[in-house]
Protein backbone atom coordinates (compact mmCIF):
# COMPACT_ATOMS: atom_id res chain seq x y z
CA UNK A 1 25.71 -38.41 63.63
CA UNK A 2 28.66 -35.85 62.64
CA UNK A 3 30.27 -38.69 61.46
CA UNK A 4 28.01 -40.01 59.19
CA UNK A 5 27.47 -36.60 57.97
CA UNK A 6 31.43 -35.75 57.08
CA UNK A 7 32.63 -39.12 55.89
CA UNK A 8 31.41 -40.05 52.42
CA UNK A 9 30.47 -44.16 52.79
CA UNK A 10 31.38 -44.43 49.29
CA UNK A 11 34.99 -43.52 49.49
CA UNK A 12 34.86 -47.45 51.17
CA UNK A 13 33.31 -48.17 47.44
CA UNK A 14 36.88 -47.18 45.83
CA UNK A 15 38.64 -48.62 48.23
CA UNK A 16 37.26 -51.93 48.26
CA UNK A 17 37.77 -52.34 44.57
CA UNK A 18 41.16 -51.54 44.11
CA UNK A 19 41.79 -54.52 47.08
CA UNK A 20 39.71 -56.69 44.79
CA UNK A 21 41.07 -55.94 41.50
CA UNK A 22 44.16 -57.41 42.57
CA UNK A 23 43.01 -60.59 44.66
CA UNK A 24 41.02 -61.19 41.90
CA UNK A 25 43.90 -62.03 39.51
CA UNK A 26 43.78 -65.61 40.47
CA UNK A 27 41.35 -66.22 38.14
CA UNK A 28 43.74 -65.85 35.72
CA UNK A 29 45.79 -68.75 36.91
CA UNK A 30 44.88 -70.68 33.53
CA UNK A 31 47.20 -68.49 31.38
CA UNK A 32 50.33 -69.81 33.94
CA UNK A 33 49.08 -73.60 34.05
CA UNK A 34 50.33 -74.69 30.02
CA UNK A 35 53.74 -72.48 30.35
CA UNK A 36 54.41 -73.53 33.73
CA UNK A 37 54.06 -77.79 32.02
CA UNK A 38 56.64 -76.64 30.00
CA UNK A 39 59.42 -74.85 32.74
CA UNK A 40 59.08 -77.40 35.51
CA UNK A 41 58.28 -80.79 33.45
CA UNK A 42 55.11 -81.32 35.11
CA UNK A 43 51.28 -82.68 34.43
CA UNK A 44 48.17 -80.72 33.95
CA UNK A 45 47.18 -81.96 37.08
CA UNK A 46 50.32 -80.80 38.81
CA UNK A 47 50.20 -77.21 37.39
CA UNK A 48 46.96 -76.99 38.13
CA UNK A 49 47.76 -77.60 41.93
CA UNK A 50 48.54 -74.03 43.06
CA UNK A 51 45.39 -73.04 42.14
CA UNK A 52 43.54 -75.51 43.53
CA UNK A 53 45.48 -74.61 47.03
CA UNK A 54 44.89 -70.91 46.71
CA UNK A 55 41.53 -71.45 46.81
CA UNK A 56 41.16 -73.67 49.58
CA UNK A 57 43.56 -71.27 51.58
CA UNK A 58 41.76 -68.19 50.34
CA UNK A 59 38.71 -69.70 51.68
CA UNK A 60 40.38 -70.41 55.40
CA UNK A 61 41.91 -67.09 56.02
CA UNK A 62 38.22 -65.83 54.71
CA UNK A 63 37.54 -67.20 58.41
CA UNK A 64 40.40 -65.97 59.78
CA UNK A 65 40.62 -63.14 58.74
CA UNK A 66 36.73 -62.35 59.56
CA UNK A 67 37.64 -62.73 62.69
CA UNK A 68 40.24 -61.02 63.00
CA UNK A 69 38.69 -57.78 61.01
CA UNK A 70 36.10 -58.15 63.82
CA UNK A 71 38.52 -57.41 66.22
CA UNK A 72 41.13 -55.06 65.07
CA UNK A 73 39.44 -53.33 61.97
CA UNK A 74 39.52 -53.90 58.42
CA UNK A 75 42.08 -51.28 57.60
CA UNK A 76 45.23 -53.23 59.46
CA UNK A 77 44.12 -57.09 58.24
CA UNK A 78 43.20 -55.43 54.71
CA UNK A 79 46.94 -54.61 55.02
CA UNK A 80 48.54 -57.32 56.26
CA UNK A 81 46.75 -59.64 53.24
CA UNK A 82 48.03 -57.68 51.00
CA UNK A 83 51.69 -58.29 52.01
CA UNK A 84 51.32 -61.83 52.25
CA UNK A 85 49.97 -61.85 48.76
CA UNK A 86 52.95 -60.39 47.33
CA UNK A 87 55.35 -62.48 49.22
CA UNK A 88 53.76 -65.40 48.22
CA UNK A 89 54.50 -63.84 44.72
CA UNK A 90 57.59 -63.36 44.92
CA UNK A 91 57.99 -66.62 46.72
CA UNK A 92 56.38 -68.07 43.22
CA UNK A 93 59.07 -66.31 41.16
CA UNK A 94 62.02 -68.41 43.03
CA UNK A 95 60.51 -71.87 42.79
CA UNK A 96 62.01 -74.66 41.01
CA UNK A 97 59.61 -77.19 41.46
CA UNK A 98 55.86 -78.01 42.23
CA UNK A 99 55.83 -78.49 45.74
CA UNK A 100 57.71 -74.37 45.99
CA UNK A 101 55.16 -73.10 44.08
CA UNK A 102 52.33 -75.14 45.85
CA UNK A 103 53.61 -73.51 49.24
CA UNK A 104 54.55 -70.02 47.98
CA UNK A 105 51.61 -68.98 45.66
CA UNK A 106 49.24 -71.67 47.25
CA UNK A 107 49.58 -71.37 50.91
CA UNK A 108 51.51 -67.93 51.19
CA UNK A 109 49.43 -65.76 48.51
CA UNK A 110 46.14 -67.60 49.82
CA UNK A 111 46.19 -66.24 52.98
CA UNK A 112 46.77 -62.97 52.06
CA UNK A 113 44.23 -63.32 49.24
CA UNK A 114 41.21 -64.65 52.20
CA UNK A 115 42.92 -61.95 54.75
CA UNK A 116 42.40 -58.92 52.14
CA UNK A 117 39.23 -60.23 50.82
CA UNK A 118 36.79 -60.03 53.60
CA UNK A 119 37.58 -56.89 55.26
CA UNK A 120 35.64 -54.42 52.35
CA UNK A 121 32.74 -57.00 52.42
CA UNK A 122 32.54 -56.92 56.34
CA UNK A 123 32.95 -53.32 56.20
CA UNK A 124 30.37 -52.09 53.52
CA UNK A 125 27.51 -54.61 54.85
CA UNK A 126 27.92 -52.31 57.57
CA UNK A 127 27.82 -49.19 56.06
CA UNK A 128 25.17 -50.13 53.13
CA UNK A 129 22.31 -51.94 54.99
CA UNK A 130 19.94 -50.49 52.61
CA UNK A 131 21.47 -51.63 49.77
CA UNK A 132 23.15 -55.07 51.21
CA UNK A 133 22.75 -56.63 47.74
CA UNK A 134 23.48 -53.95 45.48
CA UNK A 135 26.89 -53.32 47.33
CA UNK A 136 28.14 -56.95 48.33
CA UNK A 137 27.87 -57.02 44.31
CA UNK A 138 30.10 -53.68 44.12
CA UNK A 139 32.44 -54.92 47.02
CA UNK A 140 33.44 -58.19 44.96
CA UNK A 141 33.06 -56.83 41.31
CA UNK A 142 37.13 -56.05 41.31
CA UNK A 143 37.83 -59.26 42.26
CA UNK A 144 35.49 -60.79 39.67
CA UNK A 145 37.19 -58.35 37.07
CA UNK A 146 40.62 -58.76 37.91
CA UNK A 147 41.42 -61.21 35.51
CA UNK A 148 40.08 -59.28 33.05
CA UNK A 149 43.21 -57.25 33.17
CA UNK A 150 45.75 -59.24 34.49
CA UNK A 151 44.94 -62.73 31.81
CA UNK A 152 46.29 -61.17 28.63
CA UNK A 153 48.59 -58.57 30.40
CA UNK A 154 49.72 -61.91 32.21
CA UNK A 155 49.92 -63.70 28.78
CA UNK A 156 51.88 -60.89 27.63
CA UNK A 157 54.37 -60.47 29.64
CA UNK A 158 55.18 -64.20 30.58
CA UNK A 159 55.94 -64.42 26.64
CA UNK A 160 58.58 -61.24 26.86
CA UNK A 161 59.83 -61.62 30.27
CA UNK A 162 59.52 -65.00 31.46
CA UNK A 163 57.23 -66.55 34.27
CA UNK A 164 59.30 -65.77 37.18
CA UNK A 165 59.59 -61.92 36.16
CA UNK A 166 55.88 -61.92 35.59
CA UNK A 167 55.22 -62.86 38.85
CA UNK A 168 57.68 -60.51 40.89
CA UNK A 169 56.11 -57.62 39.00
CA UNK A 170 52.27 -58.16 39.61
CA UNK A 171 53.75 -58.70 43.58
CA UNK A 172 54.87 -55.68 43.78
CA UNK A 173 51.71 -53.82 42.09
CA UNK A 174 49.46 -55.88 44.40
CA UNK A 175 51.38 -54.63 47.37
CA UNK A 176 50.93 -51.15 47.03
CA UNK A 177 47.46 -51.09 45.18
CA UNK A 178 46.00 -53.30 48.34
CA UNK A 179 47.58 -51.09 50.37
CA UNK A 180 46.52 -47.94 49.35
CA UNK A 181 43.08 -49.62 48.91
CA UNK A 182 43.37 -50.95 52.80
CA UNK A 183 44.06 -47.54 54.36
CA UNK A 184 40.94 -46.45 52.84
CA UNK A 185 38.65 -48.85 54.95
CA UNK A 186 36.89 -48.16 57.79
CA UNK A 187 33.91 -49.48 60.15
CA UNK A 188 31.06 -47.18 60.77
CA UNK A 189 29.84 -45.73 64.02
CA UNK A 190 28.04 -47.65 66.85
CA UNK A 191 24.04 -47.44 65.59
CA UNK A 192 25.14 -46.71 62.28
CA UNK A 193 21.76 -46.02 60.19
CA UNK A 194 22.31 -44.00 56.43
CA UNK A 195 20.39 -40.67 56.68
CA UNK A 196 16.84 -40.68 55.51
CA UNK A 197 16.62 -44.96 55.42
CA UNK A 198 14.50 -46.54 58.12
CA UNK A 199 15.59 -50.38 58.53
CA UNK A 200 12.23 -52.19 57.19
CA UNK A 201 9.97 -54.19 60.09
CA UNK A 202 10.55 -58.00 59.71
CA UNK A 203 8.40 -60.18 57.27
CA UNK A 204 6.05 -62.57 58.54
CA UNK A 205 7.91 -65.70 59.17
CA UNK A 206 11.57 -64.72 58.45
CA UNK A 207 13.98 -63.56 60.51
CA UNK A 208 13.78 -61.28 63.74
CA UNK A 209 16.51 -58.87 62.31
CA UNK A 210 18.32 -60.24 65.71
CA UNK A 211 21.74 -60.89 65.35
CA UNK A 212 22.69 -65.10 65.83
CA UNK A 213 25.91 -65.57 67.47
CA UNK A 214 28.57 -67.91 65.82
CA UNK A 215 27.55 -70.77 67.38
CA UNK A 216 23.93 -70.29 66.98
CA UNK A 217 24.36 -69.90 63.51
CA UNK A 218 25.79 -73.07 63.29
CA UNK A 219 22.86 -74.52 65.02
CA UNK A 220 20.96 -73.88 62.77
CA UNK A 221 20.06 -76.04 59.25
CA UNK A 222 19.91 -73.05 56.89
CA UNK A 223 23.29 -72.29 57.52
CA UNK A 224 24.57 -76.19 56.34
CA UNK A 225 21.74 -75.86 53.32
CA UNK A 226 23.37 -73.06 51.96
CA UNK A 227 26.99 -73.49 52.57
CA UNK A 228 26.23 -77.27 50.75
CA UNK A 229 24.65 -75.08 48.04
CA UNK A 230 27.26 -72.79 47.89
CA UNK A 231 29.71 -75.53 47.84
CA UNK A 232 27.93 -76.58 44.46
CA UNK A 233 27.57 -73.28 42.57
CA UNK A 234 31.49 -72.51 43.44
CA UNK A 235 32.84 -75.86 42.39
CA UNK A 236 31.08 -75.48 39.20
CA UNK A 237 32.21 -72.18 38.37
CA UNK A 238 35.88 -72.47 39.73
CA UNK A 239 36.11 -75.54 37.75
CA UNK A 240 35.53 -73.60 34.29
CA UNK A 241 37.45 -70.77 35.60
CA UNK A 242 40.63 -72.52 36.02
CA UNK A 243 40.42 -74.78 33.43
CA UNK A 244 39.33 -71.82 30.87
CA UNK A 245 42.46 -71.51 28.77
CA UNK A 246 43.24 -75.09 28.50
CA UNK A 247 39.42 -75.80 27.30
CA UNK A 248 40.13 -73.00 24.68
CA UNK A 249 43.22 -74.56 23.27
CA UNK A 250 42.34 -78.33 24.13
CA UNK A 251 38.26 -78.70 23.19
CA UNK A 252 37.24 -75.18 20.70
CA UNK A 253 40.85 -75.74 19.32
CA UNK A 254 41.52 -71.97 19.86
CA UNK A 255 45.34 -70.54 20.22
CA UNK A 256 46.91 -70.07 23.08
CA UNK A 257 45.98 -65.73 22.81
CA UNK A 258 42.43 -66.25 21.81
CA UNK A 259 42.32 -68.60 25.33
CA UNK A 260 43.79 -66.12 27.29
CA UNK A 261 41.39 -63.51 25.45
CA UNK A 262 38.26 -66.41 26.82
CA UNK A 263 39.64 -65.34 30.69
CA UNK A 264 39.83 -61.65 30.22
CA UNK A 265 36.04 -62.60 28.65
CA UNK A 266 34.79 -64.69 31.49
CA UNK A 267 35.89 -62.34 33.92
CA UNK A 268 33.90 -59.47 32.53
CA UNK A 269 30.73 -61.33 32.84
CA UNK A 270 32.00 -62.31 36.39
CA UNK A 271 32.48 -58.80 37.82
CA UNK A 272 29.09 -58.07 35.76
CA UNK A 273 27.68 -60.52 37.38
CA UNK A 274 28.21 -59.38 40.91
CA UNK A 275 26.82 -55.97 40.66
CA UNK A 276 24.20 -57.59 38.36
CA UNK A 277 22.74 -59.87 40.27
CA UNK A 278 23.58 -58.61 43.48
CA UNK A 279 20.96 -55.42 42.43
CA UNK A 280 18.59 -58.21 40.77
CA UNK A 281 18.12 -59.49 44.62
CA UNK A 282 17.62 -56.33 46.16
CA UNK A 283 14.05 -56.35 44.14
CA UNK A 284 13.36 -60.13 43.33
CA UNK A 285 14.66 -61.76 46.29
CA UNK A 286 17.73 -63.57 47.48
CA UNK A 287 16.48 -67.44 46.70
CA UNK A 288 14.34 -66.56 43.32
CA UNK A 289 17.29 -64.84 41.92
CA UNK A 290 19.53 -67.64 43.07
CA UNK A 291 17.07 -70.39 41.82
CA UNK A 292 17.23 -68.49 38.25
CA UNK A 293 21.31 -68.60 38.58
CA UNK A 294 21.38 -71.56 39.29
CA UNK A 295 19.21 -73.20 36.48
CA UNK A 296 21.22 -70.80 33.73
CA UNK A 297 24.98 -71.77 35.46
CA UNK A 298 23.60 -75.42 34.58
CA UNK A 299 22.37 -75.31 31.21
CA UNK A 300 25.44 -73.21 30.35
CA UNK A 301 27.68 -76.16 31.63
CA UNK A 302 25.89 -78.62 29.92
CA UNK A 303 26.22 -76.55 26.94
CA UNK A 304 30.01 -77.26 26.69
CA UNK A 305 29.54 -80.79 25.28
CA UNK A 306 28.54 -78.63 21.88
CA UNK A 307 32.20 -76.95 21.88
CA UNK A 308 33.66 -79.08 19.29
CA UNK A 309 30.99 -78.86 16.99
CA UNK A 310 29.81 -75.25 17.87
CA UNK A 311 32.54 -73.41 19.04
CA UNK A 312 30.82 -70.25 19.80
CA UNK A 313 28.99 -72.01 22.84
CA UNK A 314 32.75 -71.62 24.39
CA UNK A 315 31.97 -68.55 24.32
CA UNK A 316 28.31 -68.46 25.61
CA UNK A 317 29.38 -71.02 28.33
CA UNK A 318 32.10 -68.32 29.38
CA UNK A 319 29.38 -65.39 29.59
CA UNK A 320 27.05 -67.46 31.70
CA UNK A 321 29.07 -69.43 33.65
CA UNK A 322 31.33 -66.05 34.89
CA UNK A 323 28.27 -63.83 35.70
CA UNK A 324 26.64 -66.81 37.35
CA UNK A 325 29.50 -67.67 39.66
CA UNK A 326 30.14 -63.68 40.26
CA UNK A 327 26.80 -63.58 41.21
CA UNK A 328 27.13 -65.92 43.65
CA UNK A 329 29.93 -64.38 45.47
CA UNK A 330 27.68 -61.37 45.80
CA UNK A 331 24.51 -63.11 47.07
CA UNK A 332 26.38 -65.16 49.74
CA UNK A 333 27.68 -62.60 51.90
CA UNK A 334 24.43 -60.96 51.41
CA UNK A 335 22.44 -64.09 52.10
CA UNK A 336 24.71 -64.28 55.43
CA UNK A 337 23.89 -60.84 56.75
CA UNK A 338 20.21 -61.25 56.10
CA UNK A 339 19.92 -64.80 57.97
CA UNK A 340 22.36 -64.55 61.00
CA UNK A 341 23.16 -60.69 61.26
CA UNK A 342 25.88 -58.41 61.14
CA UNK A 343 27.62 -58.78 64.26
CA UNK A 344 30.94 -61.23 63.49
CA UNK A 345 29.78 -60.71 59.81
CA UNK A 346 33.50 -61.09 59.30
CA UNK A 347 33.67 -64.28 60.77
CA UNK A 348 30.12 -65.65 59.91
CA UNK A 349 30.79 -64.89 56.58
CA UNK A 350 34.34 -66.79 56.49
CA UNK A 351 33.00 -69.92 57.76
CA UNK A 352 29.98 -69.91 54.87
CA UNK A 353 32.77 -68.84 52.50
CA UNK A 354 34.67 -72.40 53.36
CA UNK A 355 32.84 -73.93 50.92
CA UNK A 356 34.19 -71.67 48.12
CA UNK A 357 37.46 -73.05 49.08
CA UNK A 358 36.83 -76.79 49.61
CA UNK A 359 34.66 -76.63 46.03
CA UNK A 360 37.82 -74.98 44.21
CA UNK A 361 39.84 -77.41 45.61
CA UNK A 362 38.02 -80.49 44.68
CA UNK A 363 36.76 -79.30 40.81
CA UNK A 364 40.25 -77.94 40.03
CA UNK A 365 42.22 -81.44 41.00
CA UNK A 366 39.32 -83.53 39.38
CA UNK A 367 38.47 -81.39 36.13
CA UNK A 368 42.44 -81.83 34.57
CA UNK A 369 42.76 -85.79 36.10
CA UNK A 370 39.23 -86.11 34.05
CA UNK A 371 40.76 -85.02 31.16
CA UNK A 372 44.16 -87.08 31.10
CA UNK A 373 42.13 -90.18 31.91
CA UNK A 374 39.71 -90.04 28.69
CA UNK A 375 40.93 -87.13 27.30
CA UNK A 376 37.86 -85.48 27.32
CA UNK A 377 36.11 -82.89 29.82
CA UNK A 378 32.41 -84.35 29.32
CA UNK A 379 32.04 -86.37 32.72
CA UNK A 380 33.23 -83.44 34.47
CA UNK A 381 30.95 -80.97 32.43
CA UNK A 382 28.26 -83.25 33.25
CA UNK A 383 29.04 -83.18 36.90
CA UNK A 384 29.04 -79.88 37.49
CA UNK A 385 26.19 -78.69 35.62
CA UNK A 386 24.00 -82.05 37.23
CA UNK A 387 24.98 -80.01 40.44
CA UNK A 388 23.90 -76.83 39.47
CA UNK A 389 20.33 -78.15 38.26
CA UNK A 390 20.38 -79.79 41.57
CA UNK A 391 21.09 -76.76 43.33
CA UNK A 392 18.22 -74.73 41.63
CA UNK A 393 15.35 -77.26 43.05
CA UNK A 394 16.79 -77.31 46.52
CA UNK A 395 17.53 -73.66 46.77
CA UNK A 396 13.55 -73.13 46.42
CA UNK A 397 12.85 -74.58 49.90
CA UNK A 398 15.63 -72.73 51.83
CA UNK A 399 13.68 -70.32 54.19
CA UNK A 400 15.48 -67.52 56.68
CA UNK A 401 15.55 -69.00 60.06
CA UNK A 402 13.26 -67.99 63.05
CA UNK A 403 14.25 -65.18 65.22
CA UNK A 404 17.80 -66.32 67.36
CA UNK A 405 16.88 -67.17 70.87
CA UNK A 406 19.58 -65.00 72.34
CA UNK A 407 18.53 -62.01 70.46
């Protein structure tokens, strides 16, 4: 195809991450939560609502925006996510109480966030079919690494300039870095094949390479196996994520710089993790490699009880727990294409990704009300990494589903 031969499919590649390296700054809500106490006179709890919401509203316009990236293209929703991110920043930098910043960083920057976040992955699937693991894992690394850069610069400049500034600023650099990154996306031609690949014939027993429809997919009970297991891995991992800085100060005893040094850490392994793992699958297999991250997200959990006694396992925990839960945003998507097809990826992949959202949600309200009731993290710890050790048994039976009947 001439197109195929004059666009470069890894132009996509650059764009993607400079989308994600922004969205991905969430993760470095933890460095806002303790200053945030202090300005508006409110609990752990309630500081740590905002990022509990931007989760769960990340994770809806995931849907929505799938579908709507199906329809019109990523490069317009791409767009349009990006300005609602940075209005829900600046939204952030004029509130004066809990419920303002719930509804402008929260619900506002959410949307954007889930808008913005599925058009590269819905795009590259597309473009990359013979490397669907390899480049989901390159598609979310930004957004795994984001808070790499933004935690201490974050940390920085909240102690020079103030929360509110902080937040108008990193608005305004999201808004044209998404941007540019947006205008770079594209979907591929009709038949799209890479030159020189021939798409491999189906293994015994798995799926056609048919594509299910929406509803099909839903029909079918490896699509509620792994959005349950999903739901586990994320609410572990976004539970230590947002909770990373105060478990630095509160449990190793660590200042409040070496914590926000832990988030830049974590989120190194995390956008490690993606391309990591997400190449790991290519060869070894979607459910061995998650069975493996799975057992090792656990353990590393569990491994947090030893923090006041040991505190270098805060910072093991942090290396395992952030390239575990980056990997799993990289198998996911690429789990998704491989069961039910591309066609709708956008919007298959949205409604698998709602259990991101609902698990952030849940881990981020119940991790902080842990800690004020016995002051101590160890029943959520124990929790989360129970789940994970869970998940690793059960993800061994998940097989691909049969060939779709409509296909």
């Amino acid at each position: 195809m001439s197109e195929q031969k004059v666009f470069n499919r890894w132009l996509l590649v650059v764009g993607a991450l400079m989308i994600q390296l922004c969205l991905g700054a969430i993760y470095a809500w933890s460095v806002f939560r303790q200053p945030l106490q202090e300005e508006l006179g409110i609990s752990a709890t309630q500081a740590s609502l905002p990022f509990s919401v931007v989760l769960a509203f990340f994770a809806l316009a995931v849907a929505i925006g799938g579908k709507l990236q199906d329809r019109f293209g990523p490069r317009v929703i791409s767009v349009a996510g990006g300005i609602l991110l940075a209005a829900g920043m600046l939204g952030a930098s004029f509130a004066g109480s809990i419920t303002t910043l719930v509804i402008s960083y929260g619900v506002i920057s959410g949307l954007g966030i889930g808008m913005a976040y599925v058009c590269p992955i819905a795009a590259l699937v597309k473009w990359f079919p013979d490397k669907r693991g390899l480049i989901t894992g390159l598609a979310v690394a930004g957004f795994g690494g984001g808070a790499m850069i933004v935690g201490p610069l974050a940390q920085a400049m909240i102690g020079s300039l103030g929360v509110a500034d902080t937040f108008r600023i990193l608005g305004l650099v999201y808004l044209i870095v998404v941007t540019a990154g947006g205008l770079m996306l594209r979907n591929p031609p009709a038949g799209y094949v890479p030159e020189g690949w021939t798409p491999p014939a189906p293994a015994t027993g798995g799926p056609s390479g048919g594509d299910y429809s929406v509803g099909g997919m839903l029909g079918t009970g490896q699509f509620w196996i792994i959005w349950i297991l999903y739901f586990a891995g994320c609410a572990a991992g976004l539970m230590i994520i947002g909770q990373t800085s105060p478990i630095g100060t509160d449990v190793a005893k660590y200042s409040a710089e070496v914590a926000a040094l832990g988030v830049s850490v974590l989120a190194i392994f995390n956008a490690a993790g993606r391309i990591f793992w997400g190449k790991v699958s290519d060869n070894l297999g979607r459910v061995r490699t998650l069975f493996i991250m799975y057992l090792l997200n656990g353990l590393a959990i569990l491994g947090y009880f030893l923090i006041p006694t040991v505190p270098a396992f805060y910072w093991l925990g942090i290396a395992i727990v952030g390239a575990t839960f980056g990997g799993y945003l990289a198998l996911y998507p690429a789990i998704t294409a491989d069961f039910f097809g591309t066609t709708n990826v956008g919007l298959k992949y949205g409604l698998v990704f709602l259990a991101y959202g609902i698990g952030g949600l849940l881990s981020n309200i119940f991790a902080p009300q842990v800690f004020e009731i016995f002051g101590s993290y160890n029943p959520a710890f124990a929790i989360a990494g129970g789940l994970c050790i869970i998940a690793a048994v059960a993800i061994l039976f998940v097989k691909p589903p049969p060939a779709p009947k409509e296909a």
